[in-house]
Protein backbone atom coordinates (compact mmCIF):
# COMPACT_ATOMS: atom_id res chain seq x y z
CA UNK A 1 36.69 -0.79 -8.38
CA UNK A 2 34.49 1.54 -9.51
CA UNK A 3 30.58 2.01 -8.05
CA UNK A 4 28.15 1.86 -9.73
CA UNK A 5 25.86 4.68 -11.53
CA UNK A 6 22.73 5.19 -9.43
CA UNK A 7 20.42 3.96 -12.63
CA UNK A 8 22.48 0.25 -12.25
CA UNK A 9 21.57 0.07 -8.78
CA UNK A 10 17.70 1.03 -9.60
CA UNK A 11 17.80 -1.51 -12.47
CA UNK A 12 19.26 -3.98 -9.66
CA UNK A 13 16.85 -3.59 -6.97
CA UNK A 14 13.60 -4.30 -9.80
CA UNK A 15 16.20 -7.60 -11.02
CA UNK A 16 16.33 -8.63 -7.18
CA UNK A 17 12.62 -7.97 -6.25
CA UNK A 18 11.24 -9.85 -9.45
CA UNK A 19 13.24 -13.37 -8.99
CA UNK A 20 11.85 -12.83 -5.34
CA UNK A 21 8.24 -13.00 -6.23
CA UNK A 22 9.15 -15.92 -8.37
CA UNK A 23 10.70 -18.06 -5.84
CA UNK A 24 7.47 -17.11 -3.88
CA UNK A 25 5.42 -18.32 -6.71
CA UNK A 26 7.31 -21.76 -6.58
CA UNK A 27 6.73 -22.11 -2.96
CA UNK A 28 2.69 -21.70 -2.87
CA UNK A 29 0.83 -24.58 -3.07
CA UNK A 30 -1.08 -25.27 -6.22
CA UNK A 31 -4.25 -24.98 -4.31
CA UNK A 32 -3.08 -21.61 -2.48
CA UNK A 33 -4.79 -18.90 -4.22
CA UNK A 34 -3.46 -14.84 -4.80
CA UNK A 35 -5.72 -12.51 -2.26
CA UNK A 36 -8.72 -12.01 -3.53
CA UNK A 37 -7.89 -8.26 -2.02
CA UNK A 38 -4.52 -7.85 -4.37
CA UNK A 39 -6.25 -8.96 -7.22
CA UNK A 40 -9.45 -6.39 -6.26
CA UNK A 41 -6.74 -3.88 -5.56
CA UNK A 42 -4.70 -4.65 -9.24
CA UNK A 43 -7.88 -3.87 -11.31
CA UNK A 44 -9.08 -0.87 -9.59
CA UNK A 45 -5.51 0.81 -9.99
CA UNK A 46 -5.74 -0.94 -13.93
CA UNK A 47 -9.41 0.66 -13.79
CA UNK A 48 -8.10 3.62 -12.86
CA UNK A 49 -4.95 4.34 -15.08
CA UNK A 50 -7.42 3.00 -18.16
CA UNK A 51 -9.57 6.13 -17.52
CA UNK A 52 -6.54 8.56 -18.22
CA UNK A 53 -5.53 9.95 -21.34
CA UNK A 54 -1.62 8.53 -22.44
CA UNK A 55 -0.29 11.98 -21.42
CA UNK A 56 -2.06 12.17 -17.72
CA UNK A 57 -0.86 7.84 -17.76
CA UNK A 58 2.38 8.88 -18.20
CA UNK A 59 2.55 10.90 -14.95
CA UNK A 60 0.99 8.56 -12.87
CA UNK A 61 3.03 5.62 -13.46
CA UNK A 62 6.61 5.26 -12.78
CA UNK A 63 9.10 1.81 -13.13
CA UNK A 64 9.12 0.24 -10.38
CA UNK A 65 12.87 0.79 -10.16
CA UNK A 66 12.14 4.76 -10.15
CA UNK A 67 13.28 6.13 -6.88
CA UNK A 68 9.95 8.24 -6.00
CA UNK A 69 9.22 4.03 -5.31
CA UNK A 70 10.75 4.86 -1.50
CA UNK A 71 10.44 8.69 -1.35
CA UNK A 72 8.20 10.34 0.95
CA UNK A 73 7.04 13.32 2.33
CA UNK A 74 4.06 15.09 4.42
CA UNK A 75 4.67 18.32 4.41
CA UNK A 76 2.60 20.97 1.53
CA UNK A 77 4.10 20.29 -1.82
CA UNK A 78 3.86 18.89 -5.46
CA UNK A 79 4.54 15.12 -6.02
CA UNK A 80 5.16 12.93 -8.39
CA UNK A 81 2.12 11.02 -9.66
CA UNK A 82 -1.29 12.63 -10.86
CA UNK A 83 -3.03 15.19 -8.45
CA UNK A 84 -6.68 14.54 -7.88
CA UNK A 85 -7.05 18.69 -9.32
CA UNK A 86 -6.03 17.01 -12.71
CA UNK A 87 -8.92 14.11 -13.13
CA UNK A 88 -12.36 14.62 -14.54
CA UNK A 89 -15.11 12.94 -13.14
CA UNK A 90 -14.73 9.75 -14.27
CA UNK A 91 -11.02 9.70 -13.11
CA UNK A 92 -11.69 11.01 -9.81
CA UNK A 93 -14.33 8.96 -9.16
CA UNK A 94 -11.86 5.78 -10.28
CA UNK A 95 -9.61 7.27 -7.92
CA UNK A 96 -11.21 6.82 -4.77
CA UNK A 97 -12.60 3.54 -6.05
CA UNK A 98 -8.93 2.49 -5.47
CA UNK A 99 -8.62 4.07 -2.60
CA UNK A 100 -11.33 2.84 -0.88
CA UNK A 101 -10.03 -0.79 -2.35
CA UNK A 102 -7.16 -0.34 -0.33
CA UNK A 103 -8.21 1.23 2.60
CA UNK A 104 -10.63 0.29 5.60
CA UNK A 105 -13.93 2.50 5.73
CA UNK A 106 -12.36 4.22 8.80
CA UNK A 107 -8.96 4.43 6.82
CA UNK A 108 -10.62 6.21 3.64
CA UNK A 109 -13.27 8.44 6.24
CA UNK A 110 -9.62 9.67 7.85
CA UNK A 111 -7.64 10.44 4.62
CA UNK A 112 -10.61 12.06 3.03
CA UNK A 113 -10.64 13.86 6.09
CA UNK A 114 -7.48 15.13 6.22
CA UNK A 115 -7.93 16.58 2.67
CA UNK A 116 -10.85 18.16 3.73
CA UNK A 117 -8.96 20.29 6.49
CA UNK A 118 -6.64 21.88 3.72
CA UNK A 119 -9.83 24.10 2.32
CA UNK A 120 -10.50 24.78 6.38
CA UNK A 121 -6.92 26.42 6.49
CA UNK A 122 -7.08 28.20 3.54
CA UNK A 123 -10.26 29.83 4.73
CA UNK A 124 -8.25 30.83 8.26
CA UNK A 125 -4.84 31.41 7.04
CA UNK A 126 -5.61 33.22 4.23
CA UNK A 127 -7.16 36.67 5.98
CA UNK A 128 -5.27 39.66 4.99
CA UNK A 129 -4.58 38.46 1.25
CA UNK A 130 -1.43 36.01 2.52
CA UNK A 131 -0.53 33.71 -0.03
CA UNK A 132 -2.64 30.45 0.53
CA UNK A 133 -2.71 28.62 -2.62
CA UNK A 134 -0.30 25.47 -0.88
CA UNK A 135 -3.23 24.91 1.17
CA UNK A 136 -5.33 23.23 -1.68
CA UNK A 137 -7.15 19.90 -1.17
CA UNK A 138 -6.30 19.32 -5.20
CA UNK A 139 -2.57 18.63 -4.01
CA UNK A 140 -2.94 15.08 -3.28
CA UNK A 141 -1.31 12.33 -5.90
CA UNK A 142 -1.45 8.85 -7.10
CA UNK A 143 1.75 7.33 -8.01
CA UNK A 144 1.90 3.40 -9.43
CA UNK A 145 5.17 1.71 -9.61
CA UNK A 146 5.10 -0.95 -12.17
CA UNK A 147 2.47 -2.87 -13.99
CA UNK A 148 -0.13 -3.45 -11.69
CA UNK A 149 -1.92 -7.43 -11.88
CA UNK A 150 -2.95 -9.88 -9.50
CA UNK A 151 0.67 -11.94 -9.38
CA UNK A 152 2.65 -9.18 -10.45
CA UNK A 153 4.88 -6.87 -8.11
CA UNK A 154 3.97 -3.08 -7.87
CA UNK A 155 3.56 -0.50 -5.66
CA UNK A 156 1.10 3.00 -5.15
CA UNK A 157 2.00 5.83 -3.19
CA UNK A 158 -0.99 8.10 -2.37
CA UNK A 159 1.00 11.45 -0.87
CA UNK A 160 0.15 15.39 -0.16
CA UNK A 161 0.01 17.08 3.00
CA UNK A 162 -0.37 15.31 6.15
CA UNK A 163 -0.96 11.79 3.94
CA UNK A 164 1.92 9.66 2.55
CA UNK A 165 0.29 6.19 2.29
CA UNK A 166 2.24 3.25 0.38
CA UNK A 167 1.52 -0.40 -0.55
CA UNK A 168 3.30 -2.70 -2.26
CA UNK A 169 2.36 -6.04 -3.32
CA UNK A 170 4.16 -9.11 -4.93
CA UNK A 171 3.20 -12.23 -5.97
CA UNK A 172 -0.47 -11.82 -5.24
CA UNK A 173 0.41 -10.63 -1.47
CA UNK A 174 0.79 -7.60 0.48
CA UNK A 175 4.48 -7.24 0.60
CA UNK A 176 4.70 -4.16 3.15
CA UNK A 177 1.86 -1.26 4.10
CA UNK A 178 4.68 1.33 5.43
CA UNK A 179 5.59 4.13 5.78
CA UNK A 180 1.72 4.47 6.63
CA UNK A 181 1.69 8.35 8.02
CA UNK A 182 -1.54 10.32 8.50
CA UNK A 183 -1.12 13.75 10.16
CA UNK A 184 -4.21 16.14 11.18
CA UNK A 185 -3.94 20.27 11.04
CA UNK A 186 -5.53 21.42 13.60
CA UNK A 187 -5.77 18.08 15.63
CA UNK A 188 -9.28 19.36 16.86
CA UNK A 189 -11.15 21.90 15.00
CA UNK A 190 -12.45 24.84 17.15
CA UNK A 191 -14.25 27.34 14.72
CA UNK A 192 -16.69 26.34 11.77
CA UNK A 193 -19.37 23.65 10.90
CA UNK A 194 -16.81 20.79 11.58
CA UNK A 195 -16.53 22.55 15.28
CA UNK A 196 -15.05 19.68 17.58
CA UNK A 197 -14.05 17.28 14.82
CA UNK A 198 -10.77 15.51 16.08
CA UNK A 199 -9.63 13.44 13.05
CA UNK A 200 -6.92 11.34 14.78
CA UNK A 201 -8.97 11.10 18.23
CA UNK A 202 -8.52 7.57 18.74
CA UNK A 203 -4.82 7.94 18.51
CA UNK A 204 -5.06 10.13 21.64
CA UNK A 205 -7.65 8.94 23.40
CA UNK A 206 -6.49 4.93 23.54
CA UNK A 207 -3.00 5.74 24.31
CA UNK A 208 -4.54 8.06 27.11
CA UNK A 209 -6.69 4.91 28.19
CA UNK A 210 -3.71 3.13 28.23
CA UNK A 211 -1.81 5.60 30.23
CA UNK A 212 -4.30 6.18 32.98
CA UNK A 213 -4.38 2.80 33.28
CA UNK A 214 -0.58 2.47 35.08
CA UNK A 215 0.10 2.62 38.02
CA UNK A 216 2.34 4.82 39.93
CA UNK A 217 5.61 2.44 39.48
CA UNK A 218 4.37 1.91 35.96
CA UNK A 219 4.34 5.41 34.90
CA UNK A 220 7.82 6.13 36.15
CA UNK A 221 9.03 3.54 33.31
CA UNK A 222 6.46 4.56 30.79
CA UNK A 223 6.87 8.04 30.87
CA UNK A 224 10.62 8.80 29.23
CA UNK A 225 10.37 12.35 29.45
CA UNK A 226 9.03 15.12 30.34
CA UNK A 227 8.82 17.40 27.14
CA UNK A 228 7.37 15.32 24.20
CA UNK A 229 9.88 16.16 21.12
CA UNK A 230 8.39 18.80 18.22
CA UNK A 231 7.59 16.00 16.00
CA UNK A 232 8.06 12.16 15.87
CA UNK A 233 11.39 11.01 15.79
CA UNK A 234 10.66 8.38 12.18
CA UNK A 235 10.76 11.38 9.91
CA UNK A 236 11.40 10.97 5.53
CA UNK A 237 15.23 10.19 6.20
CA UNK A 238 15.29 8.18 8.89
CA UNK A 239 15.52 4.58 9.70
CA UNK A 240 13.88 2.74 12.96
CA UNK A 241 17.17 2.60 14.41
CA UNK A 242 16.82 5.91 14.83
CA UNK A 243 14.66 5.63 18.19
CA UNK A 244 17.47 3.19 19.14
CA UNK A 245 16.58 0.64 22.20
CA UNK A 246 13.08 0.19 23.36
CA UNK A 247 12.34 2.12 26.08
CA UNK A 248 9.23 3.04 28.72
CA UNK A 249 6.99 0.30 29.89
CA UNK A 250 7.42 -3.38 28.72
CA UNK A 251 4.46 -5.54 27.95
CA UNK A 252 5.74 -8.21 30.06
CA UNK A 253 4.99 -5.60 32.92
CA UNK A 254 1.55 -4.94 31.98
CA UNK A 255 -1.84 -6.32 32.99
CA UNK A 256 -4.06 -8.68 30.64
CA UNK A 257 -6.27 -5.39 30.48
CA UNK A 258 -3.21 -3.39 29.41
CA UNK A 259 -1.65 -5.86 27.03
CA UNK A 260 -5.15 -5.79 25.42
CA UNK A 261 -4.73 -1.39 25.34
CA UNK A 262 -1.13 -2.04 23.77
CA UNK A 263 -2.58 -4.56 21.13
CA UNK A 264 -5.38 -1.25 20.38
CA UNK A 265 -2.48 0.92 19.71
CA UNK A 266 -0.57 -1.23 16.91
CA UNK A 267 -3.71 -2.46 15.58
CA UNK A 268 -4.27 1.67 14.39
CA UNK A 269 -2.29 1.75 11.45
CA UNK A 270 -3.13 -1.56 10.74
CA UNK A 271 -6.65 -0.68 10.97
CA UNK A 272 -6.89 2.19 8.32
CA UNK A 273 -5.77 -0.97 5.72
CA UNK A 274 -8.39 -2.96 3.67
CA UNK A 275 -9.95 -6.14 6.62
CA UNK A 276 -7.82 -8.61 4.57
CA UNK A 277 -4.80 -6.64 4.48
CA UNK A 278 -4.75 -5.65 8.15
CA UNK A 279 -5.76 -8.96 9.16
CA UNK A 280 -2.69 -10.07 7.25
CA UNK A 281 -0.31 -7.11 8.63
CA UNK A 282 -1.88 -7.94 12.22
CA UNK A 283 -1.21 -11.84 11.89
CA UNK A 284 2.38 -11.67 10.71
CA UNK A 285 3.10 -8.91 13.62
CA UNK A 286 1.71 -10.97 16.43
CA UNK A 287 5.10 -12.77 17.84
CA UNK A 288 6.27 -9.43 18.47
CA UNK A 289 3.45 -8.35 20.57
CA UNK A 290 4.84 -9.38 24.04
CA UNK A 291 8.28 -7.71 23.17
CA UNK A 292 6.26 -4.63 23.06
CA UNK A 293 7.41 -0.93 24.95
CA UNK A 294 5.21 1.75 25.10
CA UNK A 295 6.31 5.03 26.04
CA UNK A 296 5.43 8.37 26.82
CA UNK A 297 6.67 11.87 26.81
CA UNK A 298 5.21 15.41 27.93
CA UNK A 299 2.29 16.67 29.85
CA UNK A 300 -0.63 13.79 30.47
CA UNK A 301 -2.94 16.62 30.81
CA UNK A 302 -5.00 17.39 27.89
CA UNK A 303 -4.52 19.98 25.34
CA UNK A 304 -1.04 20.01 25.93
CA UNK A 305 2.14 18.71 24.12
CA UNK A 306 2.34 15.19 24.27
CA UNK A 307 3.91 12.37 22.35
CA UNK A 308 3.65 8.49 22.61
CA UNK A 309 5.43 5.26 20.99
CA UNK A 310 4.68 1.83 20.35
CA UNK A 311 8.12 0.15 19.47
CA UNK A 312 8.86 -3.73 19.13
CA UNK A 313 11.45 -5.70 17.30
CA UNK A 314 10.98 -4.58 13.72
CA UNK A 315 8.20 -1.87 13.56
CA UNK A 316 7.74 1.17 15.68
CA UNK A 317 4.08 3.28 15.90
CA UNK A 318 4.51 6.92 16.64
CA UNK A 319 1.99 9.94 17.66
CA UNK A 320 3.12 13.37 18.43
CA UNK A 321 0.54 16.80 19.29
CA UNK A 322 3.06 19.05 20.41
CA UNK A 323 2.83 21.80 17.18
CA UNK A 324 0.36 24.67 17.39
CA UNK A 325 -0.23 25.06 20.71
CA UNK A 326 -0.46 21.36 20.71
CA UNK A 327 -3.18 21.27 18.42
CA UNK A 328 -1.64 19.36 15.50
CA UNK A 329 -1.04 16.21 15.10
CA UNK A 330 1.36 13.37 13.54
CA UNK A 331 0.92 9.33 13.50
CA UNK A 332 3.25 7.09 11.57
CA UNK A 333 3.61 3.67 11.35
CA UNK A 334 7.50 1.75 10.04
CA UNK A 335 8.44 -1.24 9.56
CA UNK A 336 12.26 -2.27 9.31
CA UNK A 337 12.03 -4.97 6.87
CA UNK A 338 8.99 -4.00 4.94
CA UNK A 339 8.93 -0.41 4.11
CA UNK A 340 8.39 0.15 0.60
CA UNK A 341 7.86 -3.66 0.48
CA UNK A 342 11.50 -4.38 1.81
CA UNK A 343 12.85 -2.14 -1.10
CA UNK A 344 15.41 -5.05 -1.71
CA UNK A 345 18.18 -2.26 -2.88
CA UNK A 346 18.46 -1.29 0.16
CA UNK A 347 18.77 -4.13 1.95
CA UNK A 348 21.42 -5.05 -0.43
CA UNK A 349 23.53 -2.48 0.03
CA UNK A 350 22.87 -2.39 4.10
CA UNK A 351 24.01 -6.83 4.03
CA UNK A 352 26.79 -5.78 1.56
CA UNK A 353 28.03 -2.30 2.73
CA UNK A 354 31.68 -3.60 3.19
CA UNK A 355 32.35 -5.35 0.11
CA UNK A 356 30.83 -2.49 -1.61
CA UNK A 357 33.23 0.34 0.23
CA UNK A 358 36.29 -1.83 -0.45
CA UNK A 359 35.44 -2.34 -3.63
CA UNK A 360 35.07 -6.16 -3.72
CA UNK A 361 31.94 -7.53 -4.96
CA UNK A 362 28.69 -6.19 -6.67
């Protein structure tokens, strides 16, 4: 039996996500209301495509069945979506209205951050006339999948270098906040007016709380080796079964005081979301928290490469500084079942990979 085009599939992932809101729909409670977040959220991305002329509208929204729905990336580029260098005023500032509606003041103080640094490595890179011009804090894009609306399901994808943030809602809920990856270039600036500025501090410095916390029979399980790997291992391509079984130091071996330093470390990504929405992401997450492993990898002296990982049943938290001299910086936060808001395609074709290769079934 023959497969089917890529397009079918597309058009059957939207067909299986939309009777899934529904039956959500059905199951809510008369009285239950949609987040009052979502339905913020909704009409700052509807305030924000309404200030864009058709053609500029047109490049920032996609159907939600296009497949820059679960791309990603971090590194310099173009994306798909509308760059900030494209908006006027009005636009722009409509923009980061729906950022900020979606992010926490410490998420939104990071990203902006982070976009900052590009016009810091420009300025350093660029001596001796070397071509700069990828390091431009312009680069950065908005993408909306689907019609966005309180009880409707849609998705946004904010994504340049170092930032690929993605939400996706359905039925008036946050259906998944992953991949959720912020990355920092240099991880502590040492020249300049922002001299000392370390935007992803707290991502060292509680997992080095956390660390100096163990003791000696501890840190022989924690620590899993002793070179930290050049990046994190949850890379665009790659699946959480990719770090394969939890290793380093189980909660169940860990202090109240250290359970409570493990809980600081997955509440980070979380964190950066909107209160409601992390409160949400935090809520549904907390049966996994004493199935918890942290581990560690490389030097545990500072300034030097290190990595760390956060990994329970169905999410995994990652931080690597090993680049530069150690002096740049990834985080990421996946989820197994709700990346890209459980991009039901996939999950489809994962539950139904045999039929499908012998050609029996749909």
């Amino acid at each position: 039996m023959r497969s089917l085009p890529r397009t079918a599939w597309l058009v059957l992932a939207v067909a299986l996500l939309l009777p899934a809101c529904a039956a959500r729909r059905r199951a809510r409670t008369p009285a239950e209301p949609a987040s009052s977040a979502v339905a913020d959220i909704a009409a700052a991305a509807q305030a924000f495509l309404a200030a864009l002329p058709a053609e500029q509208r047109s490049l920032a929204m996609r159907a939600l069945a296009d497949p820059e729905r679960t791309s990603w990336a971090f590194v310099p580029g173009r994306y798909a979506g509308l760059e900030l260098g494209a908006l006027d005023d009005a636009a722009r500032a409509r923009a980061h209205a729906l950022l900020q509606a979606l992010l926490s003041e410490r998420g939104y103080a990071k990203t902006t951050a982070i976009i900052a640094l590009e016009a810091y490595l420009r300025e350093i890179e660029g001596v001796g006339g070397r071509d700069v011009s990828h390091r431009d804090p312009e680069r950065y894009a908005l993408l909306v999948c689907g019609e966005p609306s309180e009880r409707g399901a849609f998705s946004l994808r904010f994504q340049g270098h170092h930032v690929s943030l993605h939400w996706s809602f359905c039925d008036g809920v946050l259906a998944g906040g992953t991949p959720h990856f912020l990355g920092s270039n240099p991880h502590e600036v040492r020249s300049g007016v922002a001299k000392g500025q370390r935007v992803l501090a707290e991502e060292e410095d509680r997992a080095r709380e956390l660390l100096a916390s163990l003791s000696g029979a501890q840190l022989e399980r924690a620590v899993i080796d002793a070179e930290a790997p050049n990046d994190v291992v949850l890379v665009p391509g790659t699946e959480l079964d990719a770090l394969g079984a939890p290793r380093g130091l189980a909660a169940s071996e860990m202090s109240v005081a250290q359970r409570a330093l493990l809980r600081g470390l997955v509440e980070l990504g979380a964190r950066n979301l909107r209160g409601e929405l992390a409160a949400a992401e935090l809520a549904r997450l907390e049966p996994e928290m004493g199935s918890l492993h942290f581990a560690w990898a490389g030097s545990s002296v500072r300034g030097r490469a290190h990595y760390w990982r956060v990994q329970g049943p169905s999410f995994a938290i990652e931080y690597d500084n090993t680049q530069n001299d150690a002096n740049h910086a990834h985080f990421v936060w996946r989820d197994r079942t709700r990346d890209f808001g459980g991009d039901p395609l996939r999950e489809h074709l994962r539950d139904h990979a045999y039929a499908h290769a012998h050609g029996a079934g749909r």
